[in-house]
N, C-alpha and C. Protein backbone atom coordinates (compact mmCIF):
# COMPACT_ATOMS: atom_id res chain seq x y z
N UNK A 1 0.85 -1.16 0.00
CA UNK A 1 0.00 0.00 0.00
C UNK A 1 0.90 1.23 0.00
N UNK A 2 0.56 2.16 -0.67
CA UNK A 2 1.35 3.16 -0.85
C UNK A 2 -0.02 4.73 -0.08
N UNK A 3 1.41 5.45 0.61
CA UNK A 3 0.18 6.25 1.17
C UNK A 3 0.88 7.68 0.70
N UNK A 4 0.06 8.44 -0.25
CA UNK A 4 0.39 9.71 -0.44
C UNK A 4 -0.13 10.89 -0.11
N UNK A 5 0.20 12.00 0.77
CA UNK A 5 -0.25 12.94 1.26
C UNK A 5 0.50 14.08 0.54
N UNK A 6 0.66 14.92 -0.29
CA UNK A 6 1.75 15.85 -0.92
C UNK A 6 0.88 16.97 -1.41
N UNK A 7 1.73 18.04 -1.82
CA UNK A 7 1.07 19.32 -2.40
C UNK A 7 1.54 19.34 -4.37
N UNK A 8 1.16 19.45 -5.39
CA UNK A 8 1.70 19.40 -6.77
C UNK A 8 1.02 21.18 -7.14
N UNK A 9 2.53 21.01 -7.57
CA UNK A 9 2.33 22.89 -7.92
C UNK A 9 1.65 22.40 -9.60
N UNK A 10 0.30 23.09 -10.07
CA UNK A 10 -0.50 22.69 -11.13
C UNK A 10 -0.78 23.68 -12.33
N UNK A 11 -1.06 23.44 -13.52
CA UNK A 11 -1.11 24.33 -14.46
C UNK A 11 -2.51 25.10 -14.24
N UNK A 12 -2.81 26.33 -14.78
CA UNK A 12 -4.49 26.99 -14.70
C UNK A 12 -5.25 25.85 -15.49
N UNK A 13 -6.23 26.08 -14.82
CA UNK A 13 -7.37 24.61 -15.51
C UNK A 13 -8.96 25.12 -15.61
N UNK A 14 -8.95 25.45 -16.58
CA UNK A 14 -10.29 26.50 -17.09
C UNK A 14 -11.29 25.37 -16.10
N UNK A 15 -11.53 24.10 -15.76
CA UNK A 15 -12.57 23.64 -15.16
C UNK A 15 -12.55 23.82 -13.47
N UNK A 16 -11.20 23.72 -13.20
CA UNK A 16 -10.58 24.45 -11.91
C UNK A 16 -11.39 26.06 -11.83
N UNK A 17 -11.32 26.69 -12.69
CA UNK A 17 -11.19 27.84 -12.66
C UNK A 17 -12.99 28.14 -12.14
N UNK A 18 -13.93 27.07 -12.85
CA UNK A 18 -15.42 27.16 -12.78
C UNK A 18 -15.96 26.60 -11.69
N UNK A 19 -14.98 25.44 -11.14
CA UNK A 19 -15.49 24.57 -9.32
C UNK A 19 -14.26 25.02 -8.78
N UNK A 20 -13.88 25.57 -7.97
CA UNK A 20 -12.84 25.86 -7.18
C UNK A 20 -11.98 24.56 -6.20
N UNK A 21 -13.42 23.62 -6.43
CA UNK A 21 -12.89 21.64 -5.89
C UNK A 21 -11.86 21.48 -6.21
N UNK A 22 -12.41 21.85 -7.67
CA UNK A 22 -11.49 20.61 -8.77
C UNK A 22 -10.20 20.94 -9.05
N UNK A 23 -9.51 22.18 -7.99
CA UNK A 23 -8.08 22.86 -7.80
C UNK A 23 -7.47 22.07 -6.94
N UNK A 24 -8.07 21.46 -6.27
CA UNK A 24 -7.82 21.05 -4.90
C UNK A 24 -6.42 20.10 -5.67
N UNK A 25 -5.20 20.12 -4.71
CA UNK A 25 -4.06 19.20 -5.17
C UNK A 25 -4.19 17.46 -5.31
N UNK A 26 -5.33 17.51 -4.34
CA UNK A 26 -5.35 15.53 -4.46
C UNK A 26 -6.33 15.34 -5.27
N UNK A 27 -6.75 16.26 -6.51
CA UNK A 27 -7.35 15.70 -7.38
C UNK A 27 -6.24 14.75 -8.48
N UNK A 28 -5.03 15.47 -8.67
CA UNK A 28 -4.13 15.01 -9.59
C UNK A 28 -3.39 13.92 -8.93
N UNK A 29 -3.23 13.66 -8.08
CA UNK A 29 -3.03 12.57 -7.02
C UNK A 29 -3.60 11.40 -7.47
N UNK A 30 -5.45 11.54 -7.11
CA UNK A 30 -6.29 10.58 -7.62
C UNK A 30 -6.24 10.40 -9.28
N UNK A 31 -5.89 11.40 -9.94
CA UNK A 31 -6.28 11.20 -11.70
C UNK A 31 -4.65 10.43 -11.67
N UNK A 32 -3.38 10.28 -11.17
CA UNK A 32 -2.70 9.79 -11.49
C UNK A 32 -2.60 8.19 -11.04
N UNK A 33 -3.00 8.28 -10.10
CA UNK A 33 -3.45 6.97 -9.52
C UNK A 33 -4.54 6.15 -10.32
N UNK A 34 -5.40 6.41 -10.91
CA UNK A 34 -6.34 6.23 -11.67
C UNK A 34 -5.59 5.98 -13.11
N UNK A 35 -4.80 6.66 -13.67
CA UNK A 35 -4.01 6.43 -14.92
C UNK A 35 -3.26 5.13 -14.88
N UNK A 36 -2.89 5.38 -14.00
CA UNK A 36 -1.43 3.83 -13.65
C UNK A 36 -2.35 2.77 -12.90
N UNK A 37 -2.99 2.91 -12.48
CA UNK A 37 -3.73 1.24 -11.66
C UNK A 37 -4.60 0.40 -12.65
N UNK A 38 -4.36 -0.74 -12.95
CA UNK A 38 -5.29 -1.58 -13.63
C UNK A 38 -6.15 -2.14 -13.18
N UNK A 39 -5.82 -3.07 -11.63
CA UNK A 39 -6.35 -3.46 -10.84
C UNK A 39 -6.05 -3.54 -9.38
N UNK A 40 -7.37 -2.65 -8.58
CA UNK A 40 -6.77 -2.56 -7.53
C UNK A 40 -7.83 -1.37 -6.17
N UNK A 41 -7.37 -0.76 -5.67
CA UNK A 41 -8.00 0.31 -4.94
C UNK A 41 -7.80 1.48 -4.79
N UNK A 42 -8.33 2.56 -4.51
CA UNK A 42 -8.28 3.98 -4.68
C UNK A 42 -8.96 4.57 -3.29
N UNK A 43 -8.25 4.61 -2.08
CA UNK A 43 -8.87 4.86 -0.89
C UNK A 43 -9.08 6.62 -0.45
N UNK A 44 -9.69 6.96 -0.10
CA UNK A 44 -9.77 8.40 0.24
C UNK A 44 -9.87 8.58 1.72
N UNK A 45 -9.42 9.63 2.57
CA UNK A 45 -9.53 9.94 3.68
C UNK A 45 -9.79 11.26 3.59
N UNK A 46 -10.98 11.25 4.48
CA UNK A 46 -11.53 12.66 4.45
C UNK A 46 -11.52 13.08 6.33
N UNK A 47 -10.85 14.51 6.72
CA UNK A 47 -11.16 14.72 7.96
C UNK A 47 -11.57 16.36 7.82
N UNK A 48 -12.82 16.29 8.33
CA UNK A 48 -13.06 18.03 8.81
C UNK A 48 -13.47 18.09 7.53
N UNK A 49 -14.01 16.86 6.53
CA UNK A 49 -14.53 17.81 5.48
C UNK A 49 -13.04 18.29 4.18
N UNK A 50 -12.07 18.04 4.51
CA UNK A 50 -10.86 17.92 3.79
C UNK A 50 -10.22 16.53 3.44
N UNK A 51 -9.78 16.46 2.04
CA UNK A 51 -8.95 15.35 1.83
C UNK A 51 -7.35 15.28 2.37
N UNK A 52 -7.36 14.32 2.95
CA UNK A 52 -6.29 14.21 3.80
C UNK A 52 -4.85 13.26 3.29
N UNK A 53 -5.84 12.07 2.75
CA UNK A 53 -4.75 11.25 2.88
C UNK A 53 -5.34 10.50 1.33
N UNK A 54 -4.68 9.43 0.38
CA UNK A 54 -4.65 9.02 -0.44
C UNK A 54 -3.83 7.95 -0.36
N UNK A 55 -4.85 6.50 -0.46
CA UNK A 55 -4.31 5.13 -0.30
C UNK A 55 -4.42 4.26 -1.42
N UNK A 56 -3.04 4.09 -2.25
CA UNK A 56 -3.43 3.21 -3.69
C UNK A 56 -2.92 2.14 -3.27
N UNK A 57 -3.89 0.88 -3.42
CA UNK A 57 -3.10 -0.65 -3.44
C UNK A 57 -3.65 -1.21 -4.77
N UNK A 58 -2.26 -1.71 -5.25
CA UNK A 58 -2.25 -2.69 -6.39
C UNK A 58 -2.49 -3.86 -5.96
N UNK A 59 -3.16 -4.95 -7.01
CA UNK A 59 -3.30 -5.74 -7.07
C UNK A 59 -2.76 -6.52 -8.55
N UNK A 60 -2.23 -7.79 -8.31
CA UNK A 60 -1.65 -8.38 -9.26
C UNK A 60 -1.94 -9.56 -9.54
N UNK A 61 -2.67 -9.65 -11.17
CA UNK A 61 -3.88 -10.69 -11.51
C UNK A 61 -3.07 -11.80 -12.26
N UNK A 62 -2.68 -13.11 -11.65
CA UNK A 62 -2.35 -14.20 -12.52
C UNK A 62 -3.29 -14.81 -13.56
N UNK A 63 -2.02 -14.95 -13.99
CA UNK A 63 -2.44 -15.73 -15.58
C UNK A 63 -3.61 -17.04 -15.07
N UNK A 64 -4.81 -17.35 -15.71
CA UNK A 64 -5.51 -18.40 -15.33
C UNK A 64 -5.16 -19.57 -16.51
N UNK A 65 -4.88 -20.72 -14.74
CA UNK A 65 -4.11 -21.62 -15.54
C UNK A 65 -3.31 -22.30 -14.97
């Protein structure tokens, strides 16, 4: 399990610009995690109403057979 909590300095994002959410840094967190996982989990921690923490576990699917 990999646990990422970090800040990513981000480009202007005209949809950012229309939800002020979708600025938020652990969105690109989750969209990168989401790019690279095939199979597996995407955990969120939320405290106070803030995203806190970000939990990706891989999973690794044998060949059937």
């Amino acid at each position: 399990m990999v646990n990422h909590v970090e800040q990513r300095n981000g480009t202007a994002d005209p949809a950012a610009a229309a939800h002020p959410a979708l600025a938020h840094p652990g969105l690109a967190i989750v969209a990168d995690a989401l790019a690279r996982l095939r199979f597996g989990d995407i955990r969120l921690t939320v405290h106070d109403g803030r995203l806190v923490q970000v939990d990706v576990t891989e999973r690794t699917r044998l060949p059937h057979g």
